[in-house]
Protein backbone atom coordinates (compact mmCIF):
# COMPACT_ATOMS: atom_id res chain seq x y z
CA UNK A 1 87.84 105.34 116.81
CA UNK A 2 90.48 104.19 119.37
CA UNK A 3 87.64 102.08 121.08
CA UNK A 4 86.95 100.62 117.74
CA UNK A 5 90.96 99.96 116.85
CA UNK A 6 91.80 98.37 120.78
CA UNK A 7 88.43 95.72 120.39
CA UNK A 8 89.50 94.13 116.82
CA UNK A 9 88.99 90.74 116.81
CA UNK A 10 89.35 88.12 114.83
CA UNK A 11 86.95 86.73 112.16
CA UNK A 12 85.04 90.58 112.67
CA UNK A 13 84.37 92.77 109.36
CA UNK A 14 85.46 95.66 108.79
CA UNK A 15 86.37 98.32 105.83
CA UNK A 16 89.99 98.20 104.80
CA UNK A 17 91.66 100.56 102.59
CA UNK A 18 93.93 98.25 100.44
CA UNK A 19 97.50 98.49 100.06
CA UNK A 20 97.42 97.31 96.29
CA UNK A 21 95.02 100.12 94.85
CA UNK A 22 94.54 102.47 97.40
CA UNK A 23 90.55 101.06 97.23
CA UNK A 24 88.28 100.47 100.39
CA UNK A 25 86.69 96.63 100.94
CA UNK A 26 84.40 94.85 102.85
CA UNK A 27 86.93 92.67 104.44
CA UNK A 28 87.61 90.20 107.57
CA UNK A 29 89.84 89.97 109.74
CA UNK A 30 91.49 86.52 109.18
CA UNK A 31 94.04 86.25 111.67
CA UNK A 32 95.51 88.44 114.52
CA UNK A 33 99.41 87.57 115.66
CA UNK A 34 100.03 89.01 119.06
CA UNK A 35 103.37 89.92 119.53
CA UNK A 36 105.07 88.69 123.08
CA UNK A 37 106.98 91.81 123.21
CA UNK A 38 104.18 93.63 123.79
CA UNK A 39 104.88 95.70 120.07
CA UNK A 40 101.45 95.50 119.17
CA UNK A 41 99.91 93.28 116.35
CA UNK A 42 99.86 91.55 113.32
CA UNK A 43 96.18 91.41 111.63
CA UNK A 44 95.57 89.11 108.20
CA UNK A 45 92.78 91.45 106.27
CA UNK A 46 90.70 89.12 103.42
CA UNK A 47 88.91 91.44 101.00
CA UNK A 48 85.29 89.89 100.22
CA UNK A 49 85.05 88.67 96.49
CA UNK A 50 88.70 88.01 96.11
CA UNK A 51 90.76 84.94 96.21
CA UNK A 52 92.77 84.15 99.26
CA UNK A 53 96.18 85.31 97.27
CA UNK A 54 95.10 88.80 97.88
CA UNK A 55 95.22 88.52 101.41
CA UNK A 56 97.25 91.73 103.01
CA UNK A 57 99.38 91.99 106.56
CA UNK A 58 98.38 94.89 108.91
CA UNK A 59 100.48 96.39 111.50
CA UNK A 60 98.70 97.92 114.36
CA UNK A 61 100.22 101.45 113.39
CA UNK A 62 98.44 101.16 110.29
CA UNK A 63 95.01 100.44 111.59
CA UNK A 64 93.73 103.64 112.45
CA UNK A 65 94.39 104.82 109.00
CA UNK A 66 93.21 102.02 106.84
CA UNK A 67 90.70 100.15 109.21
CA UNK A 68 86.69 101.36 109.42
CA UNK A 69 84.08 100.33 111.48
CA UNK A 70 81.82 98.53 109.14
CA UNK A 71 78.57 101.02 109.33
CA UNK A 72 76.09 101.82 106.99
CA UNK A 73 77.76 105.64 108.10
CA UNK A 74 80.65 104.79 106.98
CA UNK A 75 79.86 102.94 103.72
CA UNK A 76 77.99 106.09 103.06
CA UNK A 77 81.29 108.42 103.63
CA UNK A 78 83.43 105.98 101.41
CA UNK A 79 80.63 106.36 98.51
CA UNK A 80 81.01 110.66 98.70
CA UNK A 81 85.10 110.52 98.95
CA UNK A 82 84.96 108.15 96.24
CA UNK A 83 82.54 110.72 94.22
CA UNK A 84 84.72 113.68 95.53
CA UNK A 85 88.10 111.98 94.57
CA UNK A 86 86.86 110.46 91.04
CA UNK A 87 88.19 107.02 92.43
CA UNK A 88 87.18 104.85 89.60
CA UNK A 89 85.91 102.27 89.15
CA UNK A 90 82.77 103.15 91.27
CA UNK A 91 81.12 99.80 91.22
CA UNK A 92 84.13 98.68 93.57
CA UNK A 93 81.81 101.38 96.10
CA UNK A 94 78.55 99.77 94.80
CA UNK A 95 75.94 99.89 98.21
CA UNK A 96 75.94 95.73 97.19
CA UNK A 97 79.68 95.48 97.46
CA UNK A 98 80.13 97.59 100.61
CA UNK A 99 78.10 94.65 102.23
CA UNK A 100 74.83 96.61 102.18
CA UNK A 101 72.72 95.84 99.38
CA UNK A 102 69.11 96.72 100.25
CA UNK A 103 70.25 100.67 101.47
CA UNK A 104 70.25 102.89 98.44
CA UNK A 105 73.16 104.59 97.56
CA UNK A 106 74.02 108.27 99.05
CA UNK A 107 72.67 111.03 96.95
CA UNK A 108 75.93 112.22 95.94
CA UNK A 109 76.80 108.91 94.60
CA UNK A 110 73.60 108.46 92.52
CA UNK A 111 73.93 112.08 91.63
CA UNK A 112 76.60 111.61 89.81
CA UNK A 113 76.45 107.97 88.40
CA UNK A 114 73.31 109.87 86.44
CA UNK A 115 75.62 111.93 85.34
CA UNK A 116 78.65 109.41 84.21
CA UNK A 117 77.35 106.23 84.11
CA UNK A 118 80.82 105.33 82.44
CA UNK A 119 82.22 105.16 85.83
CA UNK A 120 80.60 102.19 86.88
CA UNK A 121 82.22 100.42 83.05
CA UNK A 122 85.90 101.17 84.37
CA UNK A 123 88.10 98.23 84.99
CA UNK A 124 89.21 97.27 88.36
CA UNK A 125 93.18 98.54 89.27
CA UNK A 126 93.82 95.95 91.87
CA UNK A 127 96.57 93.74 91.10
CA UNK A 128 97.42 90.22 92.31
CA UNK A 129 99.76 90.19 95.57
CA UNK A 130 101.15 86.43 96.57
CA UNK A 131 99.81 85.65 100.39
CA UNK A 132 102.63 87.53 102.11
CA UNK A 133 103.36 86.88 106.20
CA UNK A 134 103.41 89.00 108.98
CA UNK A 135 106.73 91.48 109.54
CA UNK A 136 109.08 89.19 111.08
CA UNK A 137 110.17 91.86 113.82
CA UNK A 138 105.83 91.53 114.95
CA UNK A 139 106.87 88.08 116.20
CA UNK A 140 108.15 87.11 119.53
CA UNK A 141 110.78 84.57 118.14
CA UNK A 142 111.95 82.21 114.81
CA UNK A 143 109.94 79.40 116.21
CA UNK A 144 106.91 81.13 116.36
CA UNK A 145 107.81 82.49 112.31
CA UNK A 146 107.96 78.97 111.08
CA UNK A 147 104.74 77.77 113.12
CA UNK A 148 103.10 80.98 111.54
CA UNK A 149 104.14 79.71 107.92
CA UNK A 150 103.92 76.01 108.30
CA UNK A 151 100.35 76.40 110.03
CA UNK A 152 97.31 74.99 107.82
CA UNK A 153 95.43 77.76 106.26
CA UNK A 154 91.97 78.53 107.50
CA UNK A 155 88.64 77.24 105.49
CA UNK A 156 87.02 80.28 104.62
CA UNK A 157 83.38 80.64 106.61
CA UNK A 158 81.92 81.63 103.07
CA UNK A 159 83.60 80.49 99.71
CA UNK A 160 84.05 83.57 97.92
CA UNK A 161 84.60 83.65 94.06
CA UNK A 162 87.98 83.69 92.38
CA UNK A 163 88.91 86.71 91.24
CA UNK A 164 89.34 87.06 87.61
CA UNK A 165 92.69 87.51 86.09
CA UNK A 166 93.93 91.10 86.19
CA UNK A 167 93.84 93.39 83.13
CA UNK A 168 96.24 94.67 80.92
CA UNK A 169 98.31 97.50 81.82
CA UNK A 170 96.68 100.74 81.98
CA UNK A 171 97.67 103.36 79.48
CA UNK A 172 99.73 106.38 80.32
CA UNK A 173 98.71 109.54 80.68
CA UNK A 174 100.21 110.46 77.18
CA UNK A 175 98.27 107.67 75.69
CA UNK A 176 95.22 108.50 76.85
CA UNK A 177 95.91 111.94 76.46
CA UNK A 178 96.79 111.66 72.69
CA UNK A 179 93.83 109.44 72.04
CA UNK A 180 91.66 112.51 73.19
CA UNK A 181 93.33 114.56 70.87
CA UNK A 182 93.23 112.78 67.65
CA UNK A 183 89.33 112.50 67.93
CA UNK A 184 88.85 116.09 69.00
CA UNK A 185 90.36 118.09 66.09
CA UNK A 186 86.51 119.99 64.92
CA UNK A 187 86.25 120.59 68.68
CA UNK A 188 88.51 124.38 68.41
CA UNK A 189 87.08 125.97 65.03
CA UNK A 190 90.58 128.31 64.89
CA UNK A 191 92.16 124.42 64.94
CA UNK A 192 89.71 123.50 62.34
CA UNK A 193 90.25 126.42 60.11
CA UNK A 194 93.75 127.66 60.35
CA UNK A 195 95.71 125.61 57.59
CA UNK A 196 92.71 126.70 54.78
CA UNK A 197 93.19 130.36 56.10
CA UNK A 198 96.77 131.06 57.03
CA UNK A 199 99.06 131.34 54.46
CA UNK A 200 101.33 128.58 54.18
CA UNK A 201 104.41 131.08 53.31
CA UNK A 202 104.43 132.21 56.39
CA UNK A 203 105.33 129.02 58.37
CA UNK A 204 108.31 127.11 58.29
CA UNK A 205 108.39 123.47 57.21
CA UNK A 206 107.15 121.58 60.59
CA UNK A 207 109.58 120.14 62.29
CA UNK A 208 110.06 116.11 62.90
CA UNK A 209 109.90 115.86 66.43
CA UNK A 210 107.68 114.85 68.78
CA UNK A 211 108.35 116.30 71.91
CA UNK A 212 107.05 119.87 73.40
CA UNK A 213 110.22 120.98 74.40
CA UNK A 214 112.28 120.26 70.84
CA UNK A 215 109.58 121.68 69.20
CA UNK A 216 109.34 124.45 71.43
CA UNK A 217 113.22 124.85 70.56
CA UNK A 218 112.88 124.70 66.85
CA UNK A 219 110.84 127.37 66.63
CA UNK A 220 112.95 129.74 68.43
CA UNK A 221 115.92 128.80 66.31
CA UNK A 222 114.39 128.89 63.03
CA UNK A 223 110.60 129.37 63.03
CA UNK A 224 110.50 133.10 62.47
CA UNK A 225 112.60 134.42 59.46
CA UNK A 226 111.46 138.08 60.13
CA UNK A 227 112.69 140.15 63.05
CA UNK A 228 109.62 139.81 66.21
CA UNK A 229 109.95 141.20 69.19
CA UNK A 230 109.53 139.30 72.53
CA UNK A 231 109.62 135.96 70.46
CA UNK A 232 110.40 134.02 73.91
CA UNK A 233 107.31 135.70 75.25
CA UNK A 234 105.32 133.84 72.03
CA UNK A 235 106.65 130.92 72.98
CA UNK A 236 106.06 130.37 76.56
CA UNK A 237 102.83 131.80 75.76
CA UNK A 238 102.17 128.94 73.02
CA UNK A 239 103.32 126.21 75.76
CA UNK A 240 100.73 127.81 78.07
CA UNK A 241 98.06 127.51 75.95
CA UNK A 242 98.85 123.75 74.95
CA UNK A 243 98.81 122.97 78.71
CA UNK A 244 95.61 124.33 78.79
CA UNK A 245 93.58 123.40 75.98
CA UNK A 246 95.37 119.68 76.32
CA UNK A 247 93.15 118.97 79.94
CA UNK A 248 90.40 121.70 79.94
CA UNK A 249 89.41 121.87 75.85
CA UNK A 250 90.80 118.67 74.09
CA UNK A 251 89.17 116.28 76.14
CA UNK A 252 85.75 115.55 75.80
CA UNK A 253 83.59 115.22 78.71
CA UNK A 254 82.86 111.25 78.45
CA UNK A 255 86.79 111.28 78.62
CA UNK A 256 87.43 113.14 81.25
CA UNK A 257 86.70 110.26 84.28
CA UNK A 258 88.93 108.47 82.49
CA UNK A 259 91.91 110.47 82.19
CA UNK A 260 91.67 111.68 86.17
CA UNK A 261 91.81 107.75 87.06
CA UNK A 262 95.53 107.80 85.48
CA UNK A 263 96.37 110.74 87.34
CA UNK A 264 95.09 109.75 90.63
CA UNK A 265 96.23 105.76 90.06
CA UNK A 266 98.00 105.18 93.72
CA UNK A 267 101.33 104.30 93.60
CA UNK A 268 102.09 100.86 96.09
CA UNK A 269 101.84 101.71 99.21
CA UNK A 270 101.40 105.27 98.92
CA UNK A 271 98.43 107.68 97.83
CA UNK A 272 99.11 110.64 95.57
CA UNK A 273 97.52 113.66 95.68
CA UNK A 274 94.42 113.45 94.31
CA UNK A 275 92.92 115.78 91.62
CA UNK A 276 88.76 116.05 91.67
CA UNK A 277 88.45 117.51 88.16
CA UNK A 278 90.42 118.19 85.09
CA UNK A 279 92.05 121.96 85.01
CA UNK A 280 95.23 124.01 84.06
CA UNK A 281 96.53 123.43 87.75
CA UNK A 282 97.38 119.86 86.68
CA UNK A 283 100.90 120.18 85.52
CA UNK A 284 101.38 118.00 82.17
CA UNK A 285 105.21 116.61 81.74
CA UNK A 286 107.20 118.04 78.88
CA UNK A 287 107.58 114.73 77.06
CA UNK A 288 103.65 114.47 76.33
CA UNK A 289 103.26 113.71 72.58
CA UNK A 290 101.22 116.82 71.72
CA UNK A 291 103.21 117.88 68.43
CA UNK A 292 100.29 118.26 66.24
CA UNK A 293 98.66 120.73 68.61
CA UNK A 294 101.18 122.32 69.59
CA UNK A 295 102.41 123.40 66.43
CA UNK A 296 99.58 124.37 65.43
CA UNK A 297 98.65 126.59 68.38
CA UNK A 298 101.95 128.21 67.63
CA UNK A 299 100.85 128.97 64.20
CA UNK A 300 97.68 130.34 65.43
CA UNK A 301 99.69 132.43 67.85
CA UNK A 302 102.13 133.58 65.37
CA UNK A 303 98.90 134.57 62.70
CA UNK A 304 97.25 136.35 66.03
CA UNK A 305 101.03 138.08 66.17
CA UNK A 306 101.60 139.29 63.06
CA UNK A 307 98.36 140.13 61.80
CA UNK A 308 97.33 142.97 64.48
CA UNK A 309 98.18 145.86 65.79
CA UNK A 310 101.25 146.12 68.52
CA UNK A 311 98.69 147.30 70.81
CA UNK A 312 96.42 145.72 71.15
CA UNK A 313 98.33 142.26 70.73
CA UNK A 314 99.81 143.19 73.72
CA UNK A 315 96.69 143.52 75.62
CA UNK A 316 94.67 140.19 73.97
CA UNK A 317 97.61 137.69 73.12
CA UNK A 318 99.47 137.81 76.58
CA UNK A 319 96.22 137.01 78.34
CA UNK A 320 95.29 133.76 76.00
């Protein structure tokens, strides 16, 4: 790897893992700006298959963890962190655009494209960046700054398509989320059947809010009319199980991809944490419009409560 990093040169390609979207490219080195100082470098990256305008700045501190020898090993290892990572959309790690389009793909990557061929159907994150210039402190003087931004660009050695115009906005998690939910009501049968068979005495009027935590709130105030014991127990027990049945029940499979490529979406310049697969250990925010389900898991709780034994509520409800 350091070999590989010290004997860049220019015009060579390479991978790069963009700053934009976090994605890795077939790319070229356009340009290299040695630095007088002796500081290190400057590189120009240009992704294949996008316009000019996308063009990113490298410092040689970054190279090592953004720059890949362009390898047939290598494209493969992309393709199974991709896979591993849900990194949608996976025709950006397509064998034809990692520059090798007579190898198949690796078997993890057609494993799972059998699997969810919805991942190939998502739409691109990258967004359009301006052609910046290199960090003014990688050049030797001022001169040398205005020479580097008066200069003539380069003809590219193969015209490359424009890139089409970037999407809309991607929706939030709560969006997508809530979408999920309001097609997924048979999916529970208690959440199918519980306003035919509860008794509608026995709730409250529901309350108009829209948030977990108010309506969390409103039904410790004024929920119960009756004396219950451990009612803040019921509670956090009803916000549990909304956490859990909002990623793990209420989202259908198809879904699923979609919802983990909002999660994972890098933020600029930085890479979150990535999650592999949907599951309680996500933690949802509190703000998350889920008020029909909640309040209706709370009614379901509060049946389960009031309709059994102490005993043996105390053994089945505190481990839903």
């Amino acid at each position: 790897m350091a070999n590989f990093i010290q004997n860049l040169k220019q015009k060579q390609t390479i991978f790069c893992l963009a700053k934009a979207d976090a994605k890795w490219y077939k790319s070229k080195i356009q340009k290299i700006v040695n630095n007088k100082n002796g500081n290190g470098k400057c590189f120009q990256i240009h992704y294949f298959g996008w316009s000019c305008k996308f063009d990113e700045w490298y410092t040689g501190n970054e190279c090592e963890e953004r720059f890949k020898e362009f390898s047939l090993e290598n494209a493969y290892e992309i393709q199974e962190e991709a896979v591993e990572t849900v990194d949608l959309p996976l025709q950006i790690y397509s064998m034809k655009s990692l520059g090798f389009p007579t190898h198949p793909p690796c078997e993890m990557f057609s494993d799972f494209l059998k699997d969810h061929p919805e991942a190939l159907k998502s739409r691109v994150l990258k967004s359009p960046l301006p052609r910046n210039s290199p960090p003014i402190e990688q050049l030797s003087s001022s001169s040398e700054l205005n020479d580097e931004r008066n200069a003539p660009m380069e003809e590219e050695e193969d015209k490359q398509p424009t890139a089409p115009p970037p999407p809309p906005p991607l929706p939030t998690v709560a969006e997508v989320i809530n979408d999920a939910l309001i097609g997924i009501i048979p999916f529970l049968a208690f959440i199918d059947k519980d306003i035919e068979n509860c008794e509608q005495q026995c709730f409250a009027r529901l309350p108009a809010r829209f948030t977990v935590v108010d309506i969390l709130n409103h039904y410790l105030k004024s929920f119960y009319d009756d004396k219950v014991a451990n009612r803040h127990i019921l509670a956090k027990n009803a916000f549990e199980m909304f956490n859990f049945f909002a990623l793990s029940k209420l989202i259908l499979p198809q879904e699923a991809p979609y919802v983990l490529a909002v999660l994972n979406h890098a933020r600029e310049g930085k890479v979150r944490r990535k999650f592999p697969f949907l599951s309680c250990d996500i933690p949802l925010a509190m703000d998350i419009f889920g008020y029909n389900y909640l309040c209706r898991l709370v009614k379901f709780a509060f049946v389960y409560y009031k309709n059994f034994r102490k005993l043996k509520i105390m053994k089945n409800f505190n481990n839903l």
